[in-house]
C-alpha atoms as a PDB file:
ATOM      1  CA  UNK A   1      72.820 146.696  23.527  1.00  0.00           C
ATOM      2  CA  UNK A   2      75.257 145.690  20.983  1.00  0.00           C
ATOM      3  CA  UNK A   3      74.132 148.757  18.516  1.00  0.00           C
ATOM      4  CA  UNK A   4      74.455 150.970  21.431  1.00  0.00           C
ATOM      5  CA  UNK A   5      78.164 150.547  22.189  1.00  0.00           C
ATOM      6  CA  UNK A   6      78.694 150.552  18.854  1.00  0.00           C
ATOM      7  CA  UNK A   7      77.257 153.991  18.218  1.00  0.00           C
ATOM      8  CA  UNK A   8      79.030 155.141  21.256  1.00  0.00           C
ATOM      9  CA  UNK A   9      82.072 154.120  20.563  1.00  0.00           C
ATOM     10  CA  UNK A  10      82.025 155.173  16.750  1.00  0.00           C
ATOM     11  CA  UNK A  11      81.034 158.707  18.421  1.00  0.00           C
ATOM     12  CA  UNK A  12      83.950 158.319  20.820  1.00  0.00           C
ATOM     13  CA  UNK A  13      86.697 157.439  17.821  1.00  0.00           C
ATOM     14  CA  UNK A  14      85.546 160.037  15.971  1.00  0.00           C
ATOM     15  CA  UNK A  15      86.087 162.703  18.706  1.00  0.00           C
ATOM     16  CA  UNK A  16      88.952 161.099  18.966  1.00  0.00           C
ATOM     17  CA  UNK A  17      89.851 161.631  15.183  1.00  0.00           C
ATOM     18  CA  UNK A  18      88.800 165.303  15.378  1.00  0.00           C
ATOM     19  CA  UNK A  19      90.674 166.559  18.286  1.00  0.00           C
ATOM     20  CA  UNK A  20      92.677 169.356  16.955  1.00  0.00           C
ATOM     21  CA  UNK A  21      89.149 170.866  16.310  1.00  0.00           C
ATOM     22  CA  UNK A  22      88.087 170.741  19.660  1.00  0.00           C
ATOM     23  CA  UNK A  23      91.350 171.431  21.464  1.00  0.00           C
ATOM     24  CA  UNK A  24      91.556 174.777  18.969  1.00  0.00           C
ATOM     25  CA  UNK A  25      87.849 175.843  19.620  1.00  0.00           C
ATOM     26  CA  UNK A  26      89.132 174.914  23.716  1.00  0.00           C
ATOM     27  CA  UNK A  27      91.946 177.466  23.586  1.00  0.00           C
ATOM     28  CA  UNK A  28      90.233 179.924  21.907  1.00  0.00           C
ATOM     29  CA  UNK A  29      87.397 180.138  24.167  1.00  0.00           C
ATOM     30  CA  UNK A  30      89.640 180.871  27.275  1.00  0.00           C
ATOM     31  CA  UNK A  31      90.996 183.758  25.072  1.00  0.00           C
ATOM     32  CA  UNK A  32      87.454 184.566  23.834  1.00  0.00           C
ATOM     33  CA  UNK A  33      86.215 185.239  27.495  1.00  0.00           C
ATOM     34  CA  UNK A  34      88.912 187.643  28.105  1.00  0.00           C
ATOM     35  CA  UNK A  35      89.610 189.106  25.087  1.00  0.00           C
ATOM     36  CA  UNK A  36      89.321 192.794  25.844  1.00  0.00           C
ATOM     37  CA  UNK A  37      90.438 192.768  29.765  1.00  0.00           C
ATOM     38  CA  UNK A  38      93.734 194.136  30.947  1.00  0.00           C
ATOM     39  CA  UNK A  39      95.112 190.402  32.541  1.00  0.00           C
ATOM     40  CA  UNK A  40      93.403 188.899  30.015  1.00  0.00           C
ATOM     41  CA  UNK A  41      93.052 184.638  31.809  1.00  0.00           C
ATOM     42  CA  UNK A  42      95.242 185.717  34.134  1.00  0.00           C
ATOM     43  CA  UNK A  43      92.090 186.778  35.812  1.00  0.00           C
ATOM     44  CA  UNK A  44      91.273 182.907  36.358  1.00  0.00           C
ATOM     45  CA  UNK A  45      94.168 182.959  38.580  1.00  0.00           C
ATOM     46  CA  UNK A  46      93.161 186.153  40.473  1.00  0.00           C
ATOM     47  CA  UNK A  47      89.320 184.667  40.991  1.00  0.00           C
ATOM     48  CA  UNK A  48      91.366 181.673  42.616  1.00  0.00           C
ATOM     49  CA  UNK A  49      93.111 184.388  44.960  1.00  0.00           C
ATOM     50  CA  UNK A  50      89.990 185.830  45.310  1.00  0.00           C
ATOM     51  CA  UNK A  51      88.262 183.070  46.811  1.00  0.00           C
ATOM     52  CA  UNK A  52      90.955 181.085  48.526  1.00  0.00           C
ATOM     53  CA  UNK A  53      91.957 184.840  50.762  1.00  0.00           C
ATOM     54  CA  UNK A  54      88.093 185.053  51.710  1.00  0.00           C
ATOM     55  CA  UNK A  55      87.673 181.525  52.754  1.00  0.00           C
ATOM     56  CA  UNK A  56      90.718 181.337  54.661  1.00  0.00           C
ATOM     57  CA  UNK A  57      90.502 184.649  56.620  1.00  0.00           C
ATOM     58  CA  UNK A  58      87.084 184.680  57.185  1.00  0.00           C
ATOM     59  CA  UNK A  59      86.232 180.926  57.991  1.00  0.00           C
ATOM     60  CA  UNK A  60      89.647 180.477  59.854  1.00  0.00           C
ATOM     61  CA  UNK A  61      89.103 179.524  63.454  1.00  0.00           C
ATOM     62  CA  UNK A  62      92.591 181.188  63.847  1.00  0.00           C
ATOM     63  CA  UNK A  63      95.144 181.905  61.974  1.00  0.00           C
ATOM     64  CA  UNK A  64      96.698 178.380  60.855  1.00  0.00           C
ATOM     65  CA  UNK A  65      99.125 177.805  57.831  1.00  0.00           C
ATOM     66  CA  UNK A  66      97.436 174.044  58.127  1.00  0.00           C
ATOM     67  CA  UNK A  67      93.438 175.675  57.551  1.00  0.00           C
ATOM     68  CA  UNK A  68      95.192 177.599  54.257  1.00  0.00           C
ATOM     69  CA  UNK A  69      96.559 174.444  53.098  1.00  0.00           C
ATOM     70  CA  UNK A  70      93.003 172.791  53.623  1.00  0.00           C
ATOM     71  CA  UNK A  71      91.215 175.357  51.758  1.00  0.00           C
ATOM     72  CA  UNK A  72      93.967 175.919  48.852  1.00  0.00           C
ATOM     73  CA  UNK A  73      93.684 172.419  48.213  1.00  0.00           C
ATOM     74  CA  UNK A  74      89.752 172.030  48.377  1.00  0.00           C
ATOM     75  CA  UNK A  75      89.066 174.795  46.330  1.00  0.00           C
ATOM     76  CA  UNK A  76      91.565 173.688  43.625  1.00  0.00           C
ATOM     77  CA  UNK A  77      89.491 170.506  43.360  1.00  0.00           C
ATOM     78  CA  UNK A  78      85.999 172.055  44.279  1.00  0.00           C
ATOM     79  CA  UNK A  79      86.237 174.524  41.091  1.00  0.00           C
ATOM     80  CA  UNK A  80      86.573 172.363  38.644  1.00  0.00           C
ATOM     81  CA  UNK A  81      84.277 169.933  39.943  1.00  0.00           C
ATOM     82  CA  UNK A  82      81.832 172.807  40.216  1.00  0.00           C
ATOM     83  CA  UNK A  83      83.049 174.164  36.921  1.00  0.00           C
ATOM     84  CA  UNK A  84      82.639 170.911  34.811  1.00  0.00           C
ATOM     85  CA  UNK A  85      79.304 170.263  36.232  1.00  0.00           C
ATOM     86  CA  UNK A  86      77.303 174.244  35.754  1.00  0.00           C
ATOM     87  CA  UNK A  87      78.649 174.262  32.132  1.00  0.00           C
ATOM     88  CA  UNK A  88      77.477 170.452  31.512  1.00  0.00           C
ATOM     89  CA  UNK A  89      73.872 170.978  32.025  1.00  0.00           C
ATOM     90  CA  UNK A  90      73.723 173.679  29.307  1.00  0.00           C
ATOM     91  CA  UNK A  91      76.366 171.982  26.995  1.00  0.00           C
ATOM     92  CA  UNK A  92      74.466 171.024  23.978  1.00  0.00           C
ATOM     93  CA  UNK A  93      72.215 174.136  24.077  1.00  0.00           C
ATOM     94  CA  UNK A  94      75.113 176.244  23.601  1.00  0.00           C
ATOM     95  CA  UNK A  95      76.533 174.135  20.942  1.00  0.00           C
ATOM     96  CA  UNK A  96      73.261 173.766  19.079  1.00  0.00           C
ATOM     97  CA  UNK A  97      74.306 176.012  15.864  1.00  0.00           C
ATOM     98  CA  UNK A  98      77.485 173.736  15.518  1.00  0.00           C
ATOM     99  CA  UNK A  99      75.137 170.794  16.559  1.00  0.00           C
ATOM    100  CA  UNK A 100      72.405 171.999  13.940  1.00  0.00           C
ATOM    101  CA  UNK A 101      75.072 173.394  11.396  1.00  0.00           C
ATOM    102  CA  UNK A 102      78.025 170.734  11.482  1.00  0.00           C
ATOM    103  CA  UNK A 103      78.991 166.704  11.349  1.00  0.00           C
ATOM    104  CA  UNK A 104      81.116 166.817  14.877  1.00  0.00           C
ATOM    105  CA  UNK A 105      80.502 163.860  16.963  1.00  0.00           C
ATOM    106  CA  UNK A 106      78.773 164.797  20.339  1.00  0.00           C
ATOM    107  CA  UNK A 107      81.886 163.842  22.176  1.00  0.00           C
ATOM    108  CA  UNK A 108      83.614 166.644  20.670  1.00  0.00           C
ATOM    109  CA  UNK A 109      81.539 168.789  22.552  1.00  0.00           C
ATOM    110  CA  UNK A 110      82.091 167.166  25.816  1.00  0.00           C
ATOM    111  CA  UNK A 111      85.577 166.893  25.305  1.00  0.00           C
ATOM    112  CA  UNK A 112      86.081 171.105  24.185  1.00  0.00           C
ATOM    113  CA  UNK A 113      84.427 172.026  27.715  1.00  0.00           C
ATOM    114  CA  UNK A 114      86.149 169.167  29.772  1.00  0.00           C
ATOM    115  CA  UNK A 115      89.585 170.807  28.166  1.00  0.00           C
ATOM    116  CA  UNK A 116      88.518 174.148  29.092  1.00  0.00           C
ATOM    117  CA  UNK A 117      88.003 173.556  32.278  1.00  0.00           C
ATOM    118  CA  UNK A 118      91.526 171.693  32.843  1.00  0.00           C
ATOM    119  CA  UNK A 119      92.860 174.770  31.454  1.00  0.00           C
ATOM    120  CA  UNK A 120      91.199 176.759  34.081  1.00  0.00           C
ATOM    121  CA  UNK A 121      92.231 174.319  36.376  1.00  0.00           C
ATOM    122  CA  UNK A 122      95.890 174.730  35.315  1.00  0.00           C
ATOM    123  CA  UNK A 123      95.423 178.269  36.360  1.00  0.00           C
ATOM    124  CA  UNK A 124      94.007 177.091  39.745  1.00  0.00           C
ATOM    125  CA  UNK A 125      96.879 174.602  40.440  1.00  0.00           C
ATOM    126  CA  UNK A 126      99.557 177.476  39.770  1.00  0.00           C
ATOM    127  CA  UNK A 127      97.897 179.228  42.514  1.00  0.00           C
ATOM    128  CA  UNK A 128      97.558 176.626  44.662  1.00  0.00           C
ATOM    129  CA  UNK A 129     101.305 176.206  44.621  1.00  0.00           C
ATOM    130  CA  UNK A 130     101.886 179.806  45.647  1.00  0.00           C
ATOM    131  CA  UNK A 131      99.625 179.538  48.954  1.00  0.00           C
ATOM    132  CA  UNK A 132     101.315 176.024  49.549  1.00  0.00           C
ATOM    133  CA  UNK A 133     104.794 177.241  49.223  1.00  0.00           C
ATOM    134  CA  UNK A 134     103.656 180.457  51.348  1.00  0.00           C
ATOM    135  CA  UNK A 135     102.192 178.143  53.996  1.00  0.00           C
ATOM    136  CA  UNK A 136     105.751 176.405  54.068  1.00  0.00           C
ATOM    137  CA  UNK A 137     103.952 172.769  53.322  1.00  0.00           C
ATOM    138  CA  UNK A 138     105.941 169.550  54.022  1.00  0.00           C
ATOM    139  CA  UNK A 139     106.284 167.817  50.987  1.00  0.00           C
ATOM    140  CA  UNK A 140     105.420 163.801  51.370  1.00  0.00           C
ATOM    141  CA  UNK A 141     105.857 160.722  49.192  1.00  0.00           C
ATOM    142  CA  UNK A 142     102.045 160.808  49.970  1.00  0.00           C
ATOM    143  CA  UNK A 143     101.532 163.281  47.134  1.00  0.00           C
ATOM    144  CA  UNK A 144     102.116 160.797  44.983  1.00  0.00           C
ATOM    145  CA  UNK A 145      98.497 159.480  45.706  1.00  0.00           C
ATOM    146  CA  UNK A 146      97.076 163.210  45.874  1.00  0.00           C
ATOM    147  CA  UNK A 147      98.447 163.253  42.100  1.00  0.00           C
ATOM    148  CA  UNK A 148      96.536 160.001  41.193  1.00  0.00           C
ATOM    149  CA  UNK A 149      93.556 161.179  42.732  1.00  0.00           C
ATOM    150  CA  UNK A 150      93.472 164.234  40.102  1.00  0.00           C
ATOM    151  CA  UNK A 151      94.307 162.106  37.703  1.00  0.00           C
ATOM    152  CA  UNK A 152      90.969 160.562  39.069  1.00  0.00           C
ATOM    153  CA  UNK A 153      89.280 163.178  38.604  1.00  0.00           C
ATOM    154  CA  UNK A 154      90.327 164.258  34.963  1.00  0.00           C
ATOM    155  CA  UNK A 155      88.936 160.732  34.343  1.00  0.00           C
ATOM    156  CA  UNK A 156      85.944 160.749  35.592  1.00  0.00           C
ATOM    157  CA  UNK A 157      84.871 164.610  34.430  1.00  0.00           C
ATOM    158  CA  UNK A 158      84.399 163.583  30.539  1.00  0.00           C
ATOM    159  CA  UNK A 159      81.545 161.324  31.589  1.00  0.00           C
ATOM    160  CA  UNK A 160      79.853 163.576  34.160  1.00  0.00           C
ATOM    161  CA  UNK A 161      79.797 166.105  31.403  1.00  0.00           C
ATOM    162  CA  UNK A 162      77.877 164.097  29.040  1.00  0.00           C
ATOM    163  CA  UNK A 163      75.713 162.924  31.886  1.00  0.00           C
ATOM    164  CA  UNK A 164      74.836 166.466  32.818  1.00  0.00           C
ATOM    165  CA  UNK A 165      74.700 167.572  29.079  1.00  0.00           C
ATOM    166  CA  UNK A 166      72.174 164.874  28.015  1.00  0.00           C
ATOM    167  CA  UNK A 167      70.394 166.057  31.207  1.00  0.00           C
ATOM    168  CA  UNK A 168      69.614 169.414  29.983  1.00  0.00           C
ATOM    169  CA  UNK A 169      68.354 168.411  26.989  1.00  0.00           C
ATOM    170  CA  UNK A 170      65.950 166.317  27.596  1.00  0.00           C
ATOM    171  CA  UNK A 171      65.279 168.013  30.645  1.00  0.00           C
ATOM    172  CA  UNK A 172      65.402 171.790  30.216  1.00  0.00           C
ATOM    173  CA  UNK A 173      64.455 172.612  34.387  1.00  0.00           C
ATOM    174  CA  UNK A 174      67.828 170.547  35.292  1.00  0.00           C
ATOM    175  CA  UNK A 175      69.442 174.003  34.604  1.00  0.00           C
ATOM    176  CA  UNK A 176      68.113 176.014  36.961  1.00  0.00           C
ATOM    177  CA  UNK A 177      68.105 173.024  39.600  1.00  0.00           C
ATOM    178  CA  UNK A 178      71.836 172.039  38.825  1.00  0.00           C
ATOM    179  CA  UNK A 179      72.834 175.609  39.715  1.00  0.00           C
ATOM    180  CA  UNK A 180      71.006 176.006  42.720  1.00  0.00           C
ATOM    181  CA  UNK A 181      71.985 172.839  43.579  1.00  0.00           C
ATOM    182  CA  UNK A 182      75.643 173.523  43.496  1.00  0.00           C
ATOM    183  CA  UNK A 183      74.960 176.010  45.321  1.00  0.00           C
ATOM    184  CA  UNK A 184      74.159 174.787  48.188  1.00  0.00           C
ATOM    185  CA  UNK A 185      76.542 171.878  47.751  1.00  0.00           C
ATOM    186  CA  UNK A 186      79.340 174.376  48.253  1.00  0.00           C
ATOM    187  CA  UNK A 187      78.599 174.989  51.512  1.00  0.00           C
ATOM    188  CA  UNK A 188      77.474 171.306  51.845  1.00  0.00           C
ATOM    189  CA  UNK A 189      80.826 170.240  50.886  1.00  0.00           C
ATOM    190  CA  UNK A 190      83.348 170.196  53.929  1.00  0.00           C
ATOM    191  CA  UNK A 191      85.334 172.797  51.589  1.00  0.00           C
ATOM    192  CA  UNK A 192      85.883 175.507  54.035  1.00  0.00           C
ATOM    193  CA  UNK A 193      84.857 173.474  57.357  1.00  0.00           C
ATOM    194  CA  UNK A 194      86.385 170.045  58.455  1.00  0.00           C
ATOM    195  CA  UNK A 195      84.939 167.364  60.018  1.00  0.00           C
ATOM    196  CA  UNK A 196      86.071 165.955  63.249  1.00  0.00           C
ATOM    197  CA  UNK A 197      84.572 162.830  63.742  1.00  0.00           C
ATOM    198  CA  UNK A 198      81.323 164.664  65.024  1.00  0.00           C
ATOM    199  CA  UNK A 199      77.973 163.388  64.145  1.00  0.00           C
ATOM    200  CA  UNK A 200      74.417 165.086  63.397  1.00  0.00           C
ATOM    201  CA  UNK A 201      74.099 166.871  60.227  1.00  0.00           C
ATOM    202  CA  UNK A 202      77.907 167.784  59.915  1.00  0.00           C
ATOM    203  CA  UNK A 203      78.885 164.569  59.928  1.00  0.00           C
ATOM    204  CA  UNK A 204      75.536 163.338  57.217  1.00  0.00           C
ATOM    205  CA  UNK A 205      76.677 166.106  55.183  1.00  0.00           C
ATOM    206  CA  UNK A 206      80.656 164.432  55.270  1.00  0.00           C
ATOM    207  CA  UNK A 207      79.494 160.942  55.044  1.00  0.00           C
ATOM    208  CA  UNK A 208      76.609 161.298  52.292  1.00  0.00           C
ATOM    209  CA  UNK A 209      78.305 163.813  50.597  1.00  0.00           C
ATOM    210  CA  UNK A 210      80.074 162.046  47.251  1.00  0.00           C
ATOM    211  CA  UNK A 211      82.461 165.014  46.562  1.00  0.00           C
ATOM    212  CA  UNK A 212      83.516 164.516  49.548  1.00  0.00           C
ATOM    213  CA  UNK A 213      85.103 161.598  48.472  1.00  0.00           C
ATOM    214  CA  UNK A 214      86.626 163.378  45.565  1.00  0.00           C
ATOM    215  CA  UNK A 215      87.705 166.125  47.947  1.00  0.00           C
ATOM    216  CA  UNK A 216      89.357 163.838  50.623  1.00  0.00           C
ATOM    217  CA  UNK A 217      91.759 161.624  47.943  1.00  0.00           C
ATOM    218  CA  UNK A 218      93.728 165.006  46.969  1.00  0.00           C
ATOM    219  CA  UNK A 219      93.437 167.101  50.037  1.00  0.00           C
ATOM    220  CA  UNK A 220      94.346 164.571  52.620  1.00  0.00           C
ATOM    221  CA  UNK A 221      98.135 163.434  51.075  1.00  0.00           C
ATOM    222  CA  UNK A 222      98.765 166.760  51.132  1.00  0.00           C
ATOM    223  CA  UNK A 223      97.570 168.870  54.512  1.00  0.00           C
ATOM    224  CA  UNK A 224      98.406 165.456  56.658  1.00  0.00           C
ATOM    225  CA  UNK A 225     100.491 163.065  54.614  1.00  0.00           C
ATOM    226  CA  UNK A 226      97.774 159.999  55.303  1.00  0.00           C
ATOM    227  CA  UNK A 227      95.692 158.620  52.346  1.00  0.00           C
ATOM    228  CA  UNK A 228      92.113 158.061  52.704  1.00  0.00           C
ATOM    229  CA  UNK A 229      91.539 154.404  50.516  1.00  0.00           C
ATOM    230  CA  UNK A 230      87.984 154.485  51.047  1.00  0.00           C
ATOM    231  CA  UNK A 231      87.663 157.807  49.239  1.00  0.00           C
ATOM    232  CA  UNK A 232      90.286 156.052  46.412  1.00  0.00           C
ATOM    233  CA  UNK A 233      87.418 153.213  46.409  1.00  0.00           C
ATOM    234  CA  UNK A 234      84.792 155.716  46.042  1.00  0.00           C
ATOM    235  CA  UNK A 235      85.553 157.836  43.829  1.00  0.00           C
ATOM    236  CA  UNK A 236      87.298 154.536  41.190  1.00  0.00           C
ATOM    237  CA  UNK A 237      84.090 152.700  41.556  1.00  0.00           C
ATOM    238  CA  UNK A 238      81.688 156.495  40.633  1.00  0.00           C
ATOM    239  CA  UNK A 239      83.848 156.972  37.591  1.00  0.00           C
ATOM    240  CA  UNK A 240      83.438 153.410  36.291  1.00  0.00           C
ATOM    241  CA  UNK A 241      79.703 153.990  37.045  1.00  0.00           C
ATOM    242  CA  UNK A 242      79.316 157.028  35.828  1.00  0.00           C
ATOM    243  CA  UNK A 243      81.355 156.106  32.764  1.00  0.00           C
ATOM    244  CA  UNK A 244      78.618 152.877  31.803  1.00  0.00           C
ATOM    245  CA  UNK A 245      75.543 155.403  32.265  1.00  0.00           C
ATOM    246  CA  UNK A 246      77.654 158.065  29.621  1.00  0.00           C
ATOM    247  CA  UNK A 247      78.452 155.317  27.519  1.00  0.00           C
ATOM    248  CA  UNK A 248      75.057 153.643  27.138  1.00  0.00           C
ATOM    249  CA  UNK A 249      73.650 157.800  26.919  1.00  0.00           C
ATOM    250  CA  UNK A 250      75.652 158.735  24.153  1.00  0.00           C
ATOM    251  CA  UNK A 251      74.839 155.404  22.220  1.00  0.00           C
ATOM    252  CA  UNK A 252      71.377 155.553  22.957  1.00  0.00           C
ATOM    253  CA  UNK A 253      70.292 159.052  22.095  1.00  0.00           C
ATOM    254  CA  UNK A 254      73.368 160.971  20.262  1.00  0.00           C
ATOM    255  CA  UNK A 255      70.957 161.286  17.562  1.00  0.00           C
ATOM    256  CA  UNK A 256      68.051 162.889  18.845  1.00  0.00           C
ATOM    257  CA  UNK A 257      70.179 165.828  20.598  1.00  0.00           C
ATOM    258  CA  UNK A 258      69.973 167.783  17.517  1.00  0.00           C
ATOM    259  CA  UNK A 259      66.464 166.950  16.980  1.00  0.00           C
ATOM    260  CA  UNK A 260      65.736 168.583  20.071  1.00  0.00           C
ATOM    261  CA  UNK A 261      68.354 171.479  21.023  1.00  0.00           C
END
């Protein structure tokens, strides 16, 4: 056990040593992906648009400044859940040339996507703001906790990354299962709908649901001012697990990724 901390955290500092490299190769892949469009990653901000307009027109029971808030907010946190997770699984199979080709510590890997993604997110919270501001929200001292729950969040995502990455390499199916998964978690995921106290299978899908959990500790503070503490509890005691199952991962079997990718 000893050996395996120790190769995890020597993996860890070393990330840590080479982060210019990863927070370059980071930046340049948001460019990369939109290299030869007209907005160039301004288009992140229109998908948000995109997606936040449908959900809120068409799911809307009526029109309600309170229902945009919900969905602004749940989609901000939704996407880059969903985001960090879909590009996981396939993590170290895109990265096998560099993996094959280069000395870069695994955690470099996880850390260039988990930055990507909060730049993408960055995009997301901009527009968030604008349908906030449009929907004439009260601000609370209660966003103080919906800030700590991102904060949360950004935590926890490094260490589901490397979960999910380790995942699809040693299992290559996960892929295909993770997607279709997320999938239907979307709609699983009281993202668009809300819960009302009701039981049956809306209320399974609330209660059972982990991001949920996530959802509830930045949405909440913000569309109603109260703080959920049980989804704070949640979601502080998943990251600290899902942290020790990374950690003891990336000791374990950092090596034998790039005998198998």
């Amino acid at each position: 056990m000893s050996r395996i901390l120790a190769n995890a955290w020597a993996d860890m500092a070393a990330g840590y040593a080479r982060r210019r490299v990863w927070i370059t190769l980071a930046t340049e892949d948001i460019g990369d992906q939109h290299r030869r469009t007209t907005l160039g990653p301004l288009w992140l901000l229109v998908n948000y648009f995109a997606f936040a307009a449908t959900f809120i027109f068409v799911f809307a029971p009526a029109p309600s400044a309170q229902f945009a808030i919900y969905v602004a907010t749940g989609l901000l946190v939704w996407n880059y859940m969903n985001d960090s997770i879909s590009q996981a699984v396939t993590l170290f199979e895109r990265e096998q040339s560099f993996i094959k080709g280069t000395n870069l510590p695994l955690s470099a890997y996880v850390m260039r996507v988990t930055l990507q993604n909060v730049i993408r997110g960055l995009y997301a919270v901009f527009g968030c703001a604008v349908i906030l501001v449009f929907a004439q929200v009260n601000i609370t001292p209660a966003w103080l906790w919906a800030g700590l729950g991102l904060v949360i969040i950004l935590v926890c995502s490094p260490a589901v990354v490397a979960l999910f990455g380790f995942l699809g390499v040693f299992f290559p199916d996960s892929q295909f299962i993770v997607t279709n998964l997320m999938r239907v978690a979307m709609f699983a995921t009281p993202l668009f709908w809300t819960h009302e106290g009701e039981g049956g299978l809306r209320g399974a899908l609330y209660y059972w649901n982990p991001f949920t959990y996530f959802l509830d500790m930045v949405r909440q503070p913000i569309v109603d001012g109260t703080v959920h503490w049980n989804s704070f509890a949640f979601s502080i005691v998943f990251t600290l697990v899902v942290w020790a199952l990374a950690v003891l991962m990336l000791g374990a079997y950092r090596k034998k990724v790039a005998l198998i990718v």
